[in-house]
C-alpha atoms as a PDB file:
ATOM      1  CA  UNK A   1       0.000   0.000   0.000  1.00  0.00           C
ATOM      2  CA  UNK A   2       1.312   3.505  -0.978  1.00  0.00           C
ATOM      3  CA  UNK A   3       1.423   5.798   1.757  1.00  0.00           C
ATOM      4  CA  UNK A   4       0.307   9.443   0.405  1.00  0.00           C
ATOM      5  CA  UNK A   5       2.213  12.315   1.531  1.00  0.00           C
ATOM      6  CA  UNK A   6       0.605  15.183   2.649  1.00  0.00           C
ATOM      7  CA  UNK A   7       1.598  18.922   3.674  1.00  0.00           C
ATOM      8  CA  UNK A   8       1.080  20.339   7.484  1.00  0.00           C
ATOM      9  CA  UNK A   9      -1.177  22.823   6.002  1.00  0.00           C
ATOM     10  CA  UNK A  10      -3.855  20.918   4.378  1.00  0.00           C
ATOM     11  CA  UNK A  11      -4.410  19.269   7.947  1.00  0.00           C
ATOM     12  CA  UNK A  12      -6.535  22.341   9.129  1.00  0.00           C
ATOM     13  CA  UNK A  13      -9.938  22.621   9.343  1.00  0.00           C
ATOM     14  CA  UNK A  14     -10.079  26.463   8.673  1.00  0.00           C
ATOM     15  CA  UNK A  15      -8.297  29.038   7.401  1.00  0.00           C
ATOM     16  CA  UNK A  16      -8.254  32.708   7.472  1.00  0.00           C
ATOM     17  CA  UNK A  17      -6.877  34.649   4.298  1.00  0.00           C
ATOM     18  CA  UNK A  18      -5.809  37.824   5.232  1.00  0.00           C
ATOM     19  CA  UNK A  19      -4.632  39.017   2.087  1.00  0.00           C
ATOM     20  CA  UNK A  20      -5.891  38.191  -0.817  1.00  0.00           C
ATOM     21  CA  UNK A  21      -9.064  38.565  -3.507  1.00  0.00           C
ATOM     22  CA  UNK A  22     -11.332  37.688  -0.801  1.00  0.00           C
ATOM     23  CA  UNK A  23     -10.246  38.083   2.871  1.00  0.00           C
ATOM     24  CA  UNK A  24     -11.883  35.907   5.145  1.00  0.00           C
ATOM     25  CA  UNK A  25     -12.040  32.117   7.013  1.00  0.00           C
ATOM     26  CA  UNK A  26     -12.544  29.080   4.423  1.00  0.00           C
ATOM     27  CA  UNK A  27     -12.640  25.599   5.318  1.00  0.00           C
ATOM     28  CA  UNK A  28     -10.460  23.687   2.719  1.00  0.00           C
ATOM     29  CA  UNK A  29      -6.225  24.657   2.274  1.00  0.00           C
ATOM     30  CA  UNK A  30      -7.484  24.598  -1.634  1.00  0.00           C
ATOM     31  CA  UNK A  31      -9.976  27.458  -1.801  1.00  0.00           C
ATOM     32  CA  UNK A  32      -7.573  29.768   0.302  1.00  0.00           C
ATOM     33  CA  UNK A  33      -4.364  29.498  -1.783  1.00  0.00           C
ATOM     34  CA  UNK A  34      -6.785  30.241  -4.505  1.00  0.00           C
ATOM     35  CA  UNK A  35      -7.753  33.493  -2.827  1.00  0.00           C
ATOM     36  CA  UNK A  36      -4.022  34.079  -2.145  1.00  0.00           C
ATOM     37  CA  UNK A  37      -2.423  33.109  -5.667  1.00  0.00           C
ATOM     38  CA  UNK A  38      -1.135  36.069  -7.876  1.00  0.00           C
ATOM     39  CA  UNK A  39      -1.229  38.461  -4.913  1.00  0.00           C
ATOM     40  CA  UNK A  40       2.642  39.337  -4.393  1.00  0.00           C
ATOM     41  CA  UNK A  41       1.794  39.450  -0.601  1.00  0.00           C
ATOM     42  CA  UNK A  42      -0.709  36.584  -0.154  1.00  0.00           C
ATOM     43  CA  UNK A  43      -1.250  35.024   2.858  1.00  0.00           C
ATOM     44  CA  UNK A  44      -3.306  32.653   4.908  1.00  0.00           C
ATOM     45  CA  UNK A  45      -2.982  30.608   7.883  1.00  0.00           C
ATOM     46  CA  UNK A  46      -4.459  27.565   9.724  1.00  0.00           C
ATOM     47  CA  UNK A  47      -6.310  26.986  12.540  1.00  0.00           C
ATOM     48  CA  UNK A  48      -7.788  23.998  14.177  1.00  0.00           C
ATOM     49  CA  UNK A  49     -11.178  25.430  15.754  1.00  0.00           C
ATOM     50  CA  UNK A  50     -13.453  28.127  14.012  1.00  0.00           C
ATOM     51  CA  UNK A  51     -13.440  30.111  17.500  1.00  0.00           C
ATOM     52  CA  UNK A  52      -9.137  30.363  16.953  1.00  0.00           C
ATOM     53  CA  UNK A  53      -9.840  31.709  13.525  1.00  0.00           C
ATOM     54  CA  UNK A  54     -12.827  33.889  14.131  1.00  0.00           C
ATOM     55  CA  UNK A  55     -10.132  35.534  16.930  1.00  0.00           C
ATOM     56  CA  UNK A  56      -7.279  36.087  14.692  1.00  0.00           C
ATOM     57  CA  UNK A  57      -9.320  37.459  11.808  1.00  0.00           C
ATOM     58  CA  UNK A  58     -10.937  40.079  14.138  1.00  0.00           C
ATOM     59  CA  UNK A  59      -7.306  41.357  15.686  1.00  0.00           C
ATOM     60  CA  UNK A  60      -6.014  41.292  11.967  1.00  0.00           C
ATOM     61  CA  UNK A  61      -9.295  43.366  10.958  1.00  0.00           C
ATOM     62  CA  UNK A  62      -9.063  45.634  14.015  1.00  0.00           C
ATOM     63  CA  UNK A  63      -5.081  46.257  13.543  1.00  0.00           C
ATOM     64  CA  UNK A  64      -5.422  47.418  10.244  1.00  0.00           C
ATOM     65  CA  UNK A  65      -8.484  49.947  11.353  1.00  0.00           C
ATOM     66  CA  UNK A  66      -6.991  53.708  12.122  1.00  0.00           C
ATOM     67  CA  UNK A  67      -9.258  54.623  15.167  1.00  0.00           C
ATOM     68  CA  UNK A  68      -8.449  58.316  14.799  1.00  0.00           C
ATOM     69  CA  UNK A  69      -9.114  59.197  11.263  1.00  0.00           C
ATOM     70  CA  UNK A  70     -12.062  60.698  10.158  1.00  0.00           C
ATOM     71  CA  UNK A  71     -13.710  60.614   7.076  1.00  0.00           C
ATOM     72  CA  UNK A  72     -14.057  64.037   5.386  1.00  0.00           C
ATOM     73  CA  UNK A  73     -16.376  64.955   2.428  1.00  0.00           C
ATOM     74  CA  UNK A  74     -14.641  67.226  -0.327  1.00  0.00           C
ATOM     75  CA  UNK A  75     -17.411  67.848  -2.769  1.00  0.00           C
ATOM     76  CA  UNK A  76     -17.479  71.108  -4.150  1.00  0.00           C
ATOM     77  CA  UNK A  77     -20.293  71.956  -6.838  1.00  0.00           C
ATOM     78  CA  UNK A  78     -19.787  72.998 -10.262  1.00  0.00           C
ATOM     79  CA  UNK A  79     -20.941  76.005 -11.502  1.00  0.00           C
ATOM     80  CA  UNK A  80     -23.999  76.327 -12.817  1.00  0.00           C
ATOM     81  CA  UNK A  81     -24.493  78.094 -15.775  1.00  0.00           C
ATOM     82  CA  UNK A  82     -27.376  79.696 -17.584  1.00  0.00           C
ATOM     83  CA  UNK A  83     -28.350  76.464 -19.763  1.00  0.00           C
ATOM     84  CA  UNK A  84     -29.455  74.976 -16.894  1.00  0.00           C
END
C-alpha cells in the first residue's frame, strides 16, 4: 500500500486569508491558496477550531483599522451656468 504524503497545512480545518481577492475564514487549504495566488503578498494561515480563527481574523481586521481618522467629504459643486 502507498502511503500518500501530505503537507502540514492541508491538515486544518479552517483558514483565514488575510490578504488576498477575498479576505476571510474558508474551510479547505485549496480554496484559500486560490484566494491568495497572484497576490505578491498573499497570505493565509491555519487553525484547528473556528473560534481560533474567528479571533485572529478580528485582531487582523481591528489592527489594520486607524481609530483616529475621520472621514471628510470634499465635494465642491460645479458652476452652474445659464443652460441649466
Amino acid at each position: 500500500m502507498k502511503k500518500v504524503k501530505q503537507t502540514l497545512k492541508s491538515h486544518y480545518p479552517f483558514y483565514v486569508v488575510f490578504v488576498g481577492a477575498i479576505v476571510g475564514i474558508v474551510k479547505s487549504y485549496r480554496e484559500a491558496k486560490q484566494r491568495t495566488e497572484g497576490y505578491p503578498y498573499g497570505r493565509c494561515e491555519g487553525f484547528h477550531t473556528l473560534k481560533e480563527a474567528q479571533d485572529t481574523f478580528n485582531r487582523h481586521a481591528n489592527s489594520l483599522r486607524d481609530p483616529n481618522a475621520e472621514f471628510k467629504w470634499d465635494f465642491t459643486a460645479p458652476p452652474r451656468g445659464n443652460n441649466c
